[in-house]
Protein backbone atom coordinates (compact mmCIF):
# COMPACT_ATOMS: atom_id res chain seq x y z
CA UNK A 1 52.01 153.49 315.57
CA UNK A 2 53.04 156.66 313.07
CA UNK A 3 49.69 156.05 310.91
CA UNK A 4 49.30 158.15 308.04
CA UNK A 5 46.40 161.37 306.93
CA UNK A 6 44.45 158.99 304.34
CA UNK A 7 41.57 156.72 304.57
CA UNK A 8 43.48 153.52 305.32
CA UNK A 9 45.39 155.09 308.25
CA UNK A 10 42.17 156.70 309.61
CA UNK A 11 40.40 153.03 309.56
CA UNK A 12 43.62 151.36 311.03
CA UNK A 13 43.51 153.67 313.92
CA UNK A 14 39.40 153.07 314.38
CA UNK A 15 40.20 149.74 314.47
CA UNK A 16 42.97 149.91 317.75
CA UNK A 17 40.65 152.48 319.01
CA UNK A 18 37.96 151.96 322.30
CA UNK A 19 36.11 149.50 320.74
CA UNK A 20 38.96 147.59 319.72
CA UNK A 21 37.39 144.19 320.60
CA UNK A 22 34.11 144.68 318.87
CA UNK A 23 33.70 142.71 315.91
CA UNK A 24 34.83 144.37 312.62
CA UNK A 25 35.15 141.49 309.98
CA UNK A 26 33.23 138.27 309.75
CA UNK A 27 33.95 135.69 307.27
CA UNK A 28 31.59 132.77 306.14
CA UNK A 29 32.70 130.36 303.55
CA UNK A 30 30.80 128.36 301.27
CA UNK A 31 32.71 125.30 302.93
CA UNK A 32 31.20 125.77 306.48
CA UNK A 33 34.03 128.45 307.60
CA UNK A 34 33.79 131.22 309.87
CA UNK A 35 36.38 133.46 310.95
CA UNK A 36 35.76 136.27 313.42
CA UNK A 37 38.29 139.50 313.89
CA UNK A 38 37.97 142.25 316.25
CA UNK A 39 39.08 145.18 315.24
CA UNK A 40 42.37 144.86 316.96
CA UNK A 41 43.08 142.04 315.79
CA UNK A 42 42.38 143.15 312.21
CA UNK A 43 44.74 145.37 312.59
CA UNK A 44 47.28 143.19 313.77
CA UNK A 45 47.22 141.51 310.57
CA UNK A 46 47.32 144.52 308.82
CA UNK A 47 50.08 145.69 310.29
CA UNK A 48 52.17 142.78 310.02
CA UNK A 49 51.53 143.15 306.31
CA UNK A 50 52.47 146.65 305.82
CA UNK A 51 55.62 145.52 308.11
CA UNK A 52 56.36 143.10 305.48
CA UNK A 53 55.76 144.75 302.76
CA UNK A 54 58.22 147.45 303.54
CA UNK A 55 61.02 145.34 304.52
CA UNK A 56 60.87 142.78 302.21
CA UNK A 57 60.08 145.28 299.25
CA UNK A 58 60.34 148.45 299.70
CA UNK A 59 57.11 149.61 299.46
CA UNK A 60 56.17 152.92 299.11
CA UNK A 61 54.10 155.52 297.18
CA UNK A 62 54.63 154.56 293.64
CA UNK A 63 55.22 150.80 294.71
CA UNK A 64 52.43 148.18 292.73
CA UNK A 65 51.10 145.20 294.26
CA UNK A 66 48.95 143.12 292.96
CA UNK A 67 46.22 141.51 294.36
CA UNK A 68 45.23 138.15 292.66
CA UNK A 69 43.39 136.55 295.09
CA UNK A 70 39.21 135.96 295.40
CA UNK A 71 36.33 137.56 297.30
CA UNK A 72 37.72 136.59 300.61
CA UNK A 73 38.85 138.10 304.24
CA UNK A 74 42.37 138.00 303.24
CA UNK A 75 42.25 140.12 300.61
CA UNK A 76 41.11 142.97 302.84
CA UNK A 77 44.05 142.37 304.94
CA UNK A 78 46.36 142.30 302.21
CA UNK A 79 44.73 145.70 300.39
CA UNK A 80 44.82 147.65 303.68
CA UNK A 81 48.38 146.71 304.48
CA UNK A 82 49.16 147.84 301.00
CA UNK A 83 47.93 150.98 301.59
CA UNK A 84 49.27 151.51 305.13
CA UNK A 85 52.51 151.40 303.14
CA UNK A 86 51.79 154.37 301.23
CA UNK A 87 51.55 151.18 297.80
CA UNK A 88 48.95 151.31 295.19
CA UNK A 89 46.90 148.18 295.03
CA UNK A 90 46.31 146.78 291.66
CA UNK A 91 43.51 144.06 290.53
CA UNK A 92 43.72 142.14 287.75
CA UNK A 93 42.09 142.99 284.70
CA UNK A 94 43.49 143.16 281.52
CA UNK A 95 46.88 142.25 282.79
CA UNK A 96 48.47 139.51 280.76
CA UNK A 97 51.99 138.07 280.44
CA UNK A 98 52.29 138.68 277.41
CA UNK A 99 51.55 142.40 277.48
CA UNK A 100 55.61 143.61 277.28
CA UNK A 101 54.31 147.16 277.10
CA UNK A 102 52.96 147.02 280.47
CA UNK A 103 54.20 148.09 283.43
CA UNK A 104 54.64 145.29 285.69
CA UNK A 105 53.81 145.09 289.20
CA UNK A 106 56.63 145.11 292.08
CA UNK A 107 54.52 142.97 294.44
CA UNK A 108 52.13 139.72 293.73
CA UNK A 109 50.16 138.54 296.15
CA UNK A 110 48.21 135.42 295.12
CA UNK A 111 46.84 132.03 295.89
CA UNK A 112 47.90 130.34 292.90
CA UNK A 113 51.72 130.77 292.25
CA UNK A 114 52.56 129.60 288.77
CA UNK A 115 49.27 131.31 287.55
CA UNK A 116 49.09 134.46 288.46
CA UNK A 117 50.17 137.28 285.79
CA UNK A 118 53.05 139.58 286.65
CA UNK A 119 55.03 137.21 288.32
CA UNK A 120 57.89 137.04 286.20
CA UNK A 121 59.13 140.58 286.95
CA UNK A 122 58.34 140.93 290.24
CA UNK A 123 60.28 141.30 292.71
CA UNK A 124 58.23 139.79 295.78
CA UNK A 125 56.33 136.73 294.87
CA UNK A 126 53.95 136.04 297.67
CA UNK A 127 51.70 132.71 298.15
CA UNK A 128 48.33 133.23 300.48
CA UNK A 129 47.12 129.94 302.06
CA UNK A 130 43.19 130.81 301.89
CA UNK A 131 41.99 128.20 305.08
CA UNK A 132 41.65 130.10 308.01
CA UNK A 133 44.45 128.21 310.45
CA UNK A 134 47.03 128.22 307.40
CA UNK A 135 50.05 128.49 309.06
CA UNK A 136 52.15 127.81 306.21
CA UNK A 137 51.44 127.34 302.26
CA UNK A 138 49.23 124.35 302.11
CA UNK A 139 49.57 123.47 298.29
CA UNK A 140 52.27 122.43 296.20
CA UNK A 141 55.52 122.85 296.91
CA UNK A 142 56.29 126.44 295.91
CA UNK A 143 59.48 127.45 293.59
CA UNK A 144 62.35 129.17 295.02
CA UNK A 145 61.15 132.49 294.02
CA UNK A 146 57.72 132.52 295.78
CA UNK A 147 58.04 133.66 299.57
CA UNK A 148 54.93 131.53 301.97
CA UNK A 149 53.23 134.87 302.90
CA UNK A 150 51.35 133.05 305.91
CA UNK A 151 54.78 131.29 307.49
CA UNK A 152 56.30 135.01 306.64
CA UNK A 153 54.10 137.23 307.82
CA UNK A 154 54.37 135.86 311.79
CA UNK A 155 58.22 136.57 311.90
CA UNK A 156 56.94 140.70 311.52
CA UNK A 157 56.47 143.23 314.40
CA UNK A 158 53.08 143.99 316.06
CA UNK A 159 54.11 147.85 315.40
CA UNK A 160 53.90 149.45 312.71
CA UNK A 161 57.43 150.65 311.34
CA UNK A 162 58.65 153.22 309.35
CA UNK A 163 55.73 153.97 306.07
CA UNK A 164 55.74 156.55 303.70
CA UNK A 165 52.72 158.67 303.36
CA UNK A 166 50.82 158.92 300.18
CA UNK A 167 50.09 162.46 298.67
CA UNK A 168 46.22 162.65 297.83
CA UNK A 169 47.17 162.28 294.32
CA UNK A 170 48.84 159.18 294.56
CA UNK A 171 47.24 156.10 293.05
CA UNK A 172 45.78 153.90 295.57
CA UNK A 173 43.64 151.36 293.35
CA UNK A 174 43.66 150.36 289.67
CA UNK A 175 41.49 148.23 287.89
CA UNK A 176 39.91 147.54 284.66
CA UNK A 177 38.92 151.56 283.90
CA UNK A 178 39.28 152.59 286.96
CA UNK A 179 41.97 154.43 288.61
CA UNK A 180 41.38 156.13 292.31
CA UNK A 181 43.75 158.21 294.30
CA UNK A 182 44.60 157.94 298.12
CA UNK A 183 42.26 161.66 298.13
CA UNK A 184 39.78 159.76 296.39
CA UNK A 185 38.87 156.74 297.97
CA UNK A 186 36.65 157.72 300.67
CA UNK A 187 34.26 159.68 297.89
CA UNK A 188 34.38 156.17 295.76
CA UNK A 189 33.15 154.19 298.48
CA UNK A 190 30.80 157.21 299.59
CA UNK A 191 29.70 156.34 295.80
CA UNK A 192 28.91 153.33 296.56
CA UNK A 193 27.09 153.93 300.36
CA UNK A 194 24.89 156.50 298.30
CA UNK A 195 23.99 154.03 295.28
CA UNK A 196 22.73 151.48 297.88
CA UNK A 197 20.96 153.94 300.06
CA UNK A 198 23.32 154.39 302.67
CA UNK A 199 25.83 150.75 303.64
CA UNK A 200 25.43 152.26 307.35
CA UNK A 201 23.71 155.35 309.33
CA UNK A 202 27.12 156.20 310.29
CA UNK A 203 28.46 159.67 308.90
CA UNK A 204 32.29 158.91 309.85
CA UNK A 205 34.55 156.80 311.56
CA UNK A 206 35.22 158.38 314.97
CA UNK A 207 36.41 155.68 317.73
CA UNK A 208 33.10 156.68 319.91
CA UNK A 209 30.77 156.17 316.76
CA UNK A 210 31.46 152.79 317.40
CA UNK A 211 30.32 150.45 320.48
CA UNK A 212 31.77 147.56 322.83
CA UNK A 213 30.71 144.41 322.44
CA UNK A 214 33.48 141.99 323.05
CA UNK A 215 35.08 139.64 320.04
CA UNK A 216 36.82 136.69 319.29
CA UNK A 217 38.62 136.31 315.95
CA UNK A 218 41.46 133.96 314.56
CA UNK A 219 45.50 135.96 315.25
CA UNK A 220 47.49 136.76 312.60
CA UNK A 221 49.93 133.34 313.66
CA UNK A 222 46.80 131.11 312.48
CA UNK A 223 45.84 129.97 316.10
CA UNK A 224 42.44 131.10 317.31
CA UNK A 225 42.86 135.03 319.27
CA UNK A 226 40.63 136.08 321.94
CA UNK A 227 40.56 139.93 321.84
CA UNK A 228 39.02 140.48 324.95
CA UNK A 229 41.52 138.30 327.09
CA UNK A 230 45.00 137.20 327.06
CA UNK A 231 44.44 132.91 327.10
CA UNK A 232 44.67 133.26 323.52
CA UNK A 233 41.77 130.75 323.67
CA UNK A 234 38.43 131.51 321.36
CA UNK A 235 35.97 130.10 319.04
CA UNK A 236 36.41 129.91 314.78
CA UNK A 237 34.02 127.90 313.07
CA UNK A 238 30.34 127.75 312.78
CA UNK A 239 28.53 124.87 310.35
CA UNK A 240 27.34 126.85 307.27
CA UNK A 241 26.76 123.58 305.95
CA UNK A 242 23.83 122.87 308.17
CA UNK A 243 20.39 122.27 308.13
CA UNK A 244 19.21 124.29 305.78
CA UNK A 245 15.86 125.99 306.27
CA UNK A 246 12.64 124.37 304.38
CA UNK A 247 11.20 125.72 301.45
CA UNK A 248 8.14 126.76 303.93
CA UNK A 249 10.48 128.19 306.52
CA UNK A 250 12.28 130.74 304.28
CA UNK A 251 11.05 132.12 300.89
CA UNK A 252 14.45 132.82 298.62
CA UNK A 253 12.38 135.53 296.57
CA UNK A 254 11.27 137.49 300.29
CA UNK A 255 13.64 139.73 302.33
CA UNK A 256 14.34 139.04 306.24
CA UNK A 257 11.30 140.02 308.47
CA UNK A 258 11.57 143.00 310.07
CA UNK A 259 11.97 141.87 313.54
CA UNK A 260 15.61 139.37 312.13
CA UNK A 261 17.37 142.89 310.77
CA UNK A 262 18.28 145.38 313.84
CA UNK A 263 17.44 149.12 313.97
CA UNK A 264 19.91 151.35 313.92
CA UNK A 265 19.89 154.90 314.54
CA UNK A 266 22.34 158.03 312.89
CA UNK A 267 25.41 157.20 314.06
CA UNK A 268 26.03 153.46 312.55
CA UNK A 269 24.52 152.05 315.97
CA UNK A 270 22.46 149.20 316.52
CA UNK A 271 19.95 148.68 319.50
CA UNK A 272 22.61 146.11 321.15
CA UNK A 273 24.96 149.42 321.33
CA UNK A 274 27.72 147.79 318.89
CA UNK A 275 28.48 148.77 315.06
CA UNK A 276 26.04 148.64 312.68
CA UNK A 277 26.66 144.74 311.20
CA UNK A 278 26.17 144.77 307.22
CA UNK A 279 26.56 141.61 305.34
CA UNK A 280 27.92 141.81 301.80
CA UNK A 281 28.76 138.83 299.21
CA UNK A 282 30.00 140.86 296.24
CA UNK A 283 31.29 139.44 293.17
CA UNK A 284 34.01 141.23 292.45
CA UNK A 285 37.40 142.34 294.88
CA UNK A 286 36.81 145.81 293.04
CA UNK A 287 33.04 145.80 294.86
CA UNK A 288 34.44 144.05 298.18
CA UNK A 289 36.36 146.91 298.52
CA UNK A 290 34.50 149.33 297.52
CA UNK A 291 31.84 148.51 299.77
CA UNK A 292 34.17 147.42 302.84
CA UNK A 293 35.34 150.80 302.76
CA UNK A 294 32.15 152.29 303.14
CA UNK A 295 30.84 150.19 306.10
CA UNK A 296 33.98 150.38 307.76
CA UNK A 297 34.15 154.47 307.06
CA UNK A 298 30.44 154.46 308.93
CA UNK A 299 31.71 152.84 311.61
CA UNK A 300 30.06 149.94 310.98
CA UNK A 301 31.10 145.68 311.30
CA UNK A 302 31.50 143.82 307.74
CA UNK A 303 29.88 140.30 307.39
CA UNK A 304 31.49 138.92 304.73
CA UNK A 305 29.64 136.11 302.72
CA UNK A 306 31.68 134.11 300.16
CA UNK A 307 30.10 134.22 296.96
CA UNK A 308 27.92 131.48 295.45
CA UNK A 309 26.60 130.80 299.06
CA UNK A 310 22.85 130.19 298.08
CA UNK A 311 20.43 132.78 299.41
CA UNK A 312 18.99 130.93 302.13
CA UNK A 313 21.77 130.38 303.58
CA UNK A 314 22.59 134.07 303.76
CA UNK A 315 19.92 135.17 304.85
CA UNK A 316 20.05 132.55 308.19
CA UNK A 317 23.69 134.07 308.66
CA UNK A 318 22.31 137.39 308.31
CA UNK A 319 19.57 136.77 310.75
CA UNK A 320 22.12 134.72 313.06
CA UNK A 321 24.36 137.18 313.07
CA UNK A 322 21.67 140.37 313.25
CA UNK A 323 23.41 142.13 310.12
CA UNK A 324 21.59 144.09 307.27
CA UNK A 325 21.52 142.12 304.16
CA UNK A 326 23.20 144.47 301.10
């Protein structure tokens, strides 16, 4: 796997590194879905995307994709596979069809062909089935011109191919006033790590900063992927929509107690030995990654919360699933 000197390369190799099976993502939906990756299997998908990308469009440094898709695990993949192919990610904004003078992006990835801006001139249209077993687009029937990323993305290699590497000054994101280079990103999400008082304890992203703790998490071809074994057999799925707690049980206005949030110590550790786990529910893709970047650069495990999950409920996954609320 040739990865590349920049953030996203350094992350993609963490991920295949000794602790490849621990946890790294965790996904909870408001509609009772949860999706577990290890970090080899995370970067399974990721590759697969940069593998497509490549092929399908040439991507490169200077290449735009656009992102048009919601606070969600896929998105992640997506924007890292981006940037393993040397692409600048772009978020929409103030990006409108009818803005001629714009420059238009080569890539769209979205989950709502026929919506989405930029469409029109790009030249890779690509549809993301949100559910996490989508094998295949699971809307309506898509036009000619739109390619079903999740039917697509399982005829690409496990290896990562040929990428171009960024130079430090090469965009990597763009959004709404806000532009960051591949040099940059690590001191934007720093940004970010320091605003909140530190995501995780972690100072880098060294494969020993981070421990072994075993994971299941759904394969890039939709079917549920043990990363610990090779049965391909595994859990996804865990009933946000539950009981929730009583209003005596859990007070929405209080923080977890102490003894529900784990300790961790300098290097991004909990006392269970694995990454730090931090659960986030940001409202924005421009703060998911933002603040994805910074867990993951402290070596730590992201537990994703869709957004308008009510705050109860968060804070029993949070407690369930021993992360530090952010």
């Amino acid at each position: 796997m040739s990865l590349h000197d920049t953030l996203p390369g350094h992350l993609l190799g963490s991920f295949t590194g000794a602790a490849g099976t621990s946890p790294r993502l965790t996904w909870y939906g408001a509609d009772g879905e949860r999706v577990e990756l290890s970090g080899r299997v995370l970067a399974n998908w990721v590759t697969k995307a940069a593998n497509l990308l490549v092929e399908e469009a040439d991507a490169e440094p200077g290449t735009t994709v656009l992102l048009d898709l919601p606070v969600h695990w896929r998105v992640l993949v997506w924007a890292l596979g981006s940037w393993t192919a040397g692409a600048t990610v772009v978020l929409p904004g103030d990006l409108e069809e009818d803005d001629e003078d714009g420059e238009r992006p080569a890539v769209v990835i979205t989950h709502r062909p026929g919506e989405a801006p930029g469409t029109d001139a790009a030249d890779l249209v690509l549809a993301v089935a949100l559910p996490a077993l989508a094998m295949r687009w699971d809307g309506a029937t898509l036009p000619v011109d739109v390619v079903d990323a999740a039917a697509e993305l399982m005829t690409f290699g496990d290896e990562l191919g040929y990428v171009s590497e960024p130079d430090p000054d090469d965009l990597a994101l763009v959004a709404e006033d806000l532009e960051v280079t591949f040099g940059e990103l690590g001191g934007w999400a720093g940004e970010r790590a320091a605003a909140d008082g530190g995501l995780v304890g972690g100072t880098g992203i060294a494969d020993d900063e981070v421990g072994e703790l075993g994971a299941v998490g759904v394969g890039p071809d939709g079917a549920v992927a043990d990363a610990v074994g090779d049965d391909g057999e595994g859990d996804v799925g865990a009933d946000l929509a539950g009981d929730a707690p009583a209003d005596d049980e859990v007070d929405a206005d209080d923080a977890l107690a102490d003894d529900e949030v784990p300790e961790t110590d300098d290097d991004g550790q909990h006392d269970g030995g694995g990454p730090t786990r931090v659960l986030l529910s940001p409202g924005t893709v421009e703060e998911l990654l933002e603040q994805v970047l910074a867990v993951w650069t402290g070596g730590g495990s992201v537990v994703l919360v869709e957004p308008g999950t009510p705050r109860e409920t968060r804070q029993r996954v949070a407690a369930e699933e021993h992360a530090e609320p952010r």
